[in-house]
Protein backbone atom coordinates (compact mmCIF):
# COMPACT_ATOMS: atom_id res chain seq x y z
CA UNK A 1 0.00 0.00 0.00
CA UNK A 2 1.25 2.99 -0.84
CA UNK A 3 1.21 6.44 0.86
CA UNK A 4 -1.15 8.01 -1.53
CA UNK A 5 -3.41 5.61 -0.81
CA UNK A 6 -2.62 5.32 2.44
CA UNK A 7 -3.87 9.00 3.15
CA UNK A 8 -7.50 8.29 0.74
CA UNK A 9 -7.99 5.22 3.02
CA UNK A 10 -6.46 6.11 6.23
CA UNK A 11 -7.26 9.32 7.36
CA UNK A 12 -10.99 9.29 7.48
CA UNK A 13 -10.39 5.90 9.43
CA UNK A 14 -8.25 7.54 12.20
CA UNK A 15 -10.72 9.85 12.88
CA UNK A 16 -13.21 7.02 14.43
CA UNK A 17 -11.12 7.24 17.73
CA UNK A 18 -13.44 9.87 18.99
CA UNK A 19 -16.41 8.40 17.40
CA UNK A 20 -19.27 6.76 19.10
CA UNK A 21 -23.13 5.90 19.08
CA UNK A 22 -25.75 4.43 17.43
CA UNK A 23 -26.60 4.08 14.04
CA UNK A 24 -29.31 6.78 12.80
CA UNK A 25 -29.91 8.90 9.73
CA UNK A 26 -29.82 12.77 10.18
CA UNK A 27 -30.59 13.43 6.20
CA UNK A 28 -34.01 14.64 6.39
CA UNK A 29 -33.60 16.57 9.76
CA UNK A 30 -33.67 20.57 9.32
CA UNK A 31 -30.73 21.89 11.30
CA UNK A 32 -30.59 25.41 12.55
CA UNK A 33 -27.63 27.49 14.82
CA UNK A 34 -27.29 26.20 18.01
CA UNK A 35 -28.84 28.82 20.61
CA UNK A 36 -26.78 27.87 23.98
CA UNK A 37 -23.32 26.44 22.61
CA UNK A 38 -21.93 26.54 25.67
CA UNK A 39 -24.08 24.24 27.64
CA UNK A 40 -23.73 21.59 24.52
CA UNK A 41 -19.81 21.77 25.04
CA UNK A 42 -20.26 21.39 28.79
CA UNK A 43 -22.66 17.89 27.86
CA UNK A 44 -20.00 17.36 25.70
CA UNK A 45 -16.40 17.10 28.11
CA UNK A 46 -18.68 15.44 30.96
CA UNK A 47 -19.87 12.57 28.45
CA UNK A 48 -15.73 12.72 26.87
CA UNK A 49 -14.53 12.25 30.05
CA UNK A 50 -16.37 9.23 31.36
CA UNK A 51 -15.37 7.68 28.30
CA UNK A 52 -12.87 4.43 28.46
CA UNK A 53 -13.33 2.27 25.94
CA UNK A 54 -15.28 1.68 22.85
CA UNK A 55 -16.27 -1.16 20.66
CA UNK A 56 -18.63 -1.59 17.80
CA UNK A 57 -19.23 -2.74 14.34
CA UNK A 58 -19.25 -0.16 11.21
CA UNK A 59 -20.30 0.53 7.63
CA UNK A 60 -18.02 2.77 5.42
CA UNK A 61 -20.01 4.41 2.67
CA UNK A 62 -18.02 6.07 -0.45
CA UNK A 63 -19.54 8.17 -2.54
CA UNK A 64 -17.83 8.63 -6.04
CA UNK A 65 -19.01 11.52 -8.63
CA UNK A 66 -18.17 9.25 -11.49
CA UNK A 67 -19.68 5.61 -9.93
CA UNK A 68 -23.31 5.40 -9.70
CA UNK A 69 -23.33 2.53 -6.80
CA UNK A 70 -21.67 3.72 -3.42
CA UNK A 71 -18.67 1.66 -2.33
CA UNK A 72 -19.94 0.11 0.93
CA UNK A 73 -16.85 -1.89 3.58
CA UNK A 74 -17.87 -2.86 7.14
CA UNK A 75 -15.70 -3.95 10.14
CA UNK A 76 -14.83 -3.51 13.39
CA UNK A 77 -13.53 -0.76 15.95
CA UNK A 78 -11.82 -0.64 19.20
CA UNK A 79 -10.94 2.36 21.17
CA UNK A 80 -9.49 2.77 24.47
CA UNK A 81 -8.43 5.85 26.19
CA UNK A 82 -6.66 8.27 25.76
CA UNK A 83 -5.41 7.47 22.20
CA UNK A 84 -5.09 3.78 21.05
CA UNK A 85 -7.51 2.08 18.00
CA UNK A 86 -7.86 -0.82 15.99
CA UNK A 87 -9.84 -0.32 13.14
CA UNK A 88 -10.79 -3.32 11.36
CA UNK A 89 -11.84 -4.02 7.79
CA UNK A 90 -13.20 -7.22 7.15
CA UNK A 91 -15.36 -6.97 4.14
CA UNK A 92 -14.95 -6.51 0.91
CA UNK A 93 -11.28 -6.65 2.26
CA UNK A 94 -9.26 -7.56 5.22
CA UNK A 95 -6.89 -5.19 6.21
CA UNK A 96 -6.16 -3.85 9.87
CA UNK A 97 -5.03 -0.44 11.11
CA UNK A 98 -3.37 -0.20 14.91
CA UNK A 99 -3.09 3.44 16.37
CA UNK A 100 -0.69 3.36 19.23
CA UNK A 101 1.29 5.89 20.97
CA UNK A 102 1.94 7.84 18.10
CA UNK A 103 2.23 5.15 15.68
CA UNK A 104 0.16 3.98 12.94
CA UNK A 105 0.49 0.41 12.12
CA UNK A 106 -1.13 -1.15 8.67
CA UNK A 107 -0.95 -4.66 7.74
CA UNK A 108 -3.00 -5.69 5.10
CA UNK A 109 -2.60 -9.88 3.56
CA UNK A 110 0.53 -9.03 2.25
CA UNK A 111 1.96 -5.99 3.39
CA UNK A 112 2.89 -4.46 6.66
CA UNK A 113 4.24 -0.51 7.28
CA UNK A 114 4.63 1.84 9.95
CA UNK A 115 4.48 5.28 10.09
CA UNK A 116 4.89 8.07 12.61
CA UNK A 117 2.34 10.51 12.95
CA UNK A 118 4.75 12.78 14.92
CA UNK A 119 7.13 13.29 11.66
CA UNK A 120 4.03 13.60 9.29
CA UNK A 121 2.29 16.72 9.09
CA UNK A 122 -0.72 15.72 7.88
CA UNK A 123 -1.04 12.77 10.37
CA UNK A 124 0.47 15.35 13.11
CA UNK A 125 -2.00 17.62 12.51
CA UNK A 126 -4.80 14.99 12.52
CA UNK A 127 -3.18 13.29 15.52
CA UNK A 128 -4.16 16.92 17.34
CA UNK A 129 -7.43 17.42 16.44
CA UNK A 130 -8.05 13.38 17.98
CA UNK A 131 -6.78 14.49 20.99
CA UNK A 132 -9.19 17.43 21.26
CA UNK A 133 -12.25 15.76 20.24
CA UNK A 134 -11.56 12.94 22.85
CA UNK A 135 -11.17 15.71 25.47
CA UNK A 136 -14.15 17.33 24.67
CA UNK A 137 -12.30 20.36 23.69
CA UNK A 138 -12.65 20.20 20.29
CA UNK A 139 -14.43 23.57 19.92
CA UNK A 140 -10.51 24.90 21.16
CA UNK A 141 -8.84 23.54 18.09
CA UNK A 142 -7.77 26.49 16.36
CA UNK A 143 -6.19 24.77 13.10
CA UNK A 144 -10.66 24.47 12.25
CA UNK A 145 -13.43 26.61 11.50
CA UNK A 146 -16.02 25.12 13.38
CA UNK A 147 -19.60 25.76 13.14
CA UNK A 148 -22.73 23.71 15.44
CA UNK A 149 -26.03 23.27 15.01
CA UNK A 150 -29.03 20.96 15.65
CA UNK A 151 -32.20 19.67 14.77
CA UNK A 152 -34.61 18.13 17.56
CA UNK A 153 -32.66 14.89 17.62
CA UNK A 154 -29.45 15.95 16.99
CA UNK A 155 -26.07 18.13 17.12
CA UNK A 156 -24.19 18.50 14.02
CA UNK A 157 -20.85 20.02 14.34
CA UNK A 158 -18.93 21.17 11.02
CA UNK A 159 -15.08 21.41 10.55
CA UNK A 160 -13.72 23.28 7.75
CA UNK A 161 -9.46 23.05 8.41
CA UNK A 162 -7.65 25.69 8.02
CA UNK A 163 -4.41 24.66 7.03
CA UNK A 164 -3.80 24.60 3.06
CA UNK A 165 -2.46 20.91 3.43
CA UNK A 166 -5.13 19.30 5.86
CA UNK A 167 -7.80 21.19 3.35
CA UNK A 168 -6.16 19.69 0.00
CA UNK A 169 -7.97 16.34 1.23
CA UNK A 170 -10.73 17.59 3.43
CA UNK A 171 -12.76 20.09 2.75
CA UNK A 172 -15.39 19.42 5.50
CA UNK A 173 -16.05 16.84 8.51
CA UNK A 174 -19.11 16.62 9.70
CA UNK A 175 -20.10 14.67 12.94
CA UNK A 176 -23.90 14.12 13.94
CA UNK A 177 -23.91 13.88 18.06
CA UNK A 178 -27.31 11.93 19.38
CA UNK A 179 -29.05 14.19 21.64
CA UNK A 180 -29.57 11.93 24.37
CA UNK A 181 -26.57 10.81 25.32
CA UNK A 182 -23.90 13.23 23.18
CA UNK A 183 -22.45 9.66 21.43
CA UNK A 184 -21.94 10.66 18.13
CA UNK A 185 -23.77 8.23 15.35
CA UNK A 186 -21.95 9.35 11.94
CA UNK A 187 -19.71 11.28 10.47
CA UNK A 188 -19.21 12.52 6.81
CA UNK A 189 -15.97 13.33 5.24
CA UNK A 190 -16.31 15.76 2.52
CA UNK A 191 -13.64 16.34 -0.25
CA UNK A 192 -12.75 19.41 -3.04
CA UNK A 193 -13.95 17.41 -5.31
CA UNK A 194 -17.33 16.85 -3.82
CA UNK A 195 -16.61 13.04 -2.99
CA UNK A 196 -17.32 11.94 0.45
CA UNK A 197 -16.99 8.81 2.92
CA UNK A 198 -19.40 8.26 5.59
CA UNK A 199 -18.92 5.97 8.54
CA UNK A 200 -21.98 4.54 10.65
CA UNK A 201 -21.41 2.69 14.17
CA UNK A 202 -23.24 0.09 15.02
CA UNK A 203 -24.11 -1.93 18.64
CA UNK A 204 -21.57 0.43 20.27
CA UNK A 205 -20.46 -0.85 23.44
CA UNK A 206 -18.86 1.61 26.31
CA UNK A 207 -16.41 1.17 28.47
CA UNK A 208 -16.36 -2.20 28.48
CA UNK A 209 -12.55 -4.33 29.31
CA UNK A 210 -11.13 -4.20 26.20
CA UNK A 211 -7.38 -6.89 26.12
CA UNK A 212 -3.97 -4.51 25.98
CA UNK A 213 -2.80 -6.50 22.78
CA UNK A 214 -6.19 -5.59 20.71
CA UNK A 215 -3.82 -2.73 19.72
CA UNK A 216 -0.68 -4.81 18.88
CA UNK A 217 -0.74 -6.46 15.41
């Protein structure tokens, strides 16, 4: 695997570690400016920081401007606090991705690499905005334009980076937080060129034991 292709495939992935919920549709909600931000952010850290572990199963949807059927992959997805993942792809391909202490770990059936998200800019800069999301301070990340809203079931909070090489791949994230319980249940990755990749997260399970060497390949 290269790492052009390792960016396309990874990056959206590495998000997930602040991700969780259930799986729900937002599409036909009408979304209007949050009124009291603050007390959302507040809901926000309290639920962040109470948060150990995660597992679940998900659904990767791509959406390609010249493909007329969506490019569907499912796995599964382990999290554990404060920054270690295994993200697992197990249809239409196997492949696994380890995050770990800085490290980002890819083995696929015939290939293996490593790279270091300290000494990558781009996986740096994503490595930062991880960390704040998993905080709860993610409304504090200055390297985003950040924007929140909601519709009677849920928060939607939109990133627009700032920095010209972040933006090259992303050019919005969006992430749709369940009223209830401030989980978040998708999130859409939106490119320049209008393409996107949406994750779902299915039968989410929280801080439940989760082995050390889940995040060793």
């Amino acid at each position: 695997m290269n790492i052009f292709n390792v960016k396309r495939t990874i990056i959206p992935g590495i998000f997930l570690i602040f991700l969780h919920g259930l799986i729900s549709y937002a599409q036909s909600e009408k979304f209007v400016r949050i009124e009291n931000q603050l007390d959302f952010e507040t809901n926000l850290q309290t639920f962040s920081k109470q948060l150990k572990t995660i597992s679940c199963d998900f659904l990767q949807v791509k959406k390609l401007q010249y493909l007329d059927t969506d490019l569907e992959s499912s796995g599964l997805f382990w999290f554990m606090s404060p920054d270690k993942v295994r993200w697992e792809y197990r249809e239409p391909y196997k492949y696994i991705i380890i995050l770990n202490e800085g490290k980002l770990n890819l083995k696929s059936e015939s290939n293996e690499n490593e790279i270091d998200m300290r000494s990558n800019a781009i996986f740096g800069e994503i490595n930062a905005l991880m960390i704040s999301a998993v905080s709860g301070n993610i409304f504090n990340n200055p390297d985003y334009k950040i924007e929140a809203y909601e519709s009677n079931q849920y928060f939607k909070v939109v990133l627009k980076p700032l920095s010209s090489t972040i933006s090259q791949m992303i050019e919005q994230m969006e992430l749709y937080f369940n009223k209830e319980n401030y989980s978040v249940n998708r999130i859409k990755m939106i490119e320049p060129s209008s393409d996107y990749s949406e994750f779902r997260f299915i039968h989410q399970k929280f801080n439940e034991p989760i082995p050390e060497n889940t995040f060793n390949l």
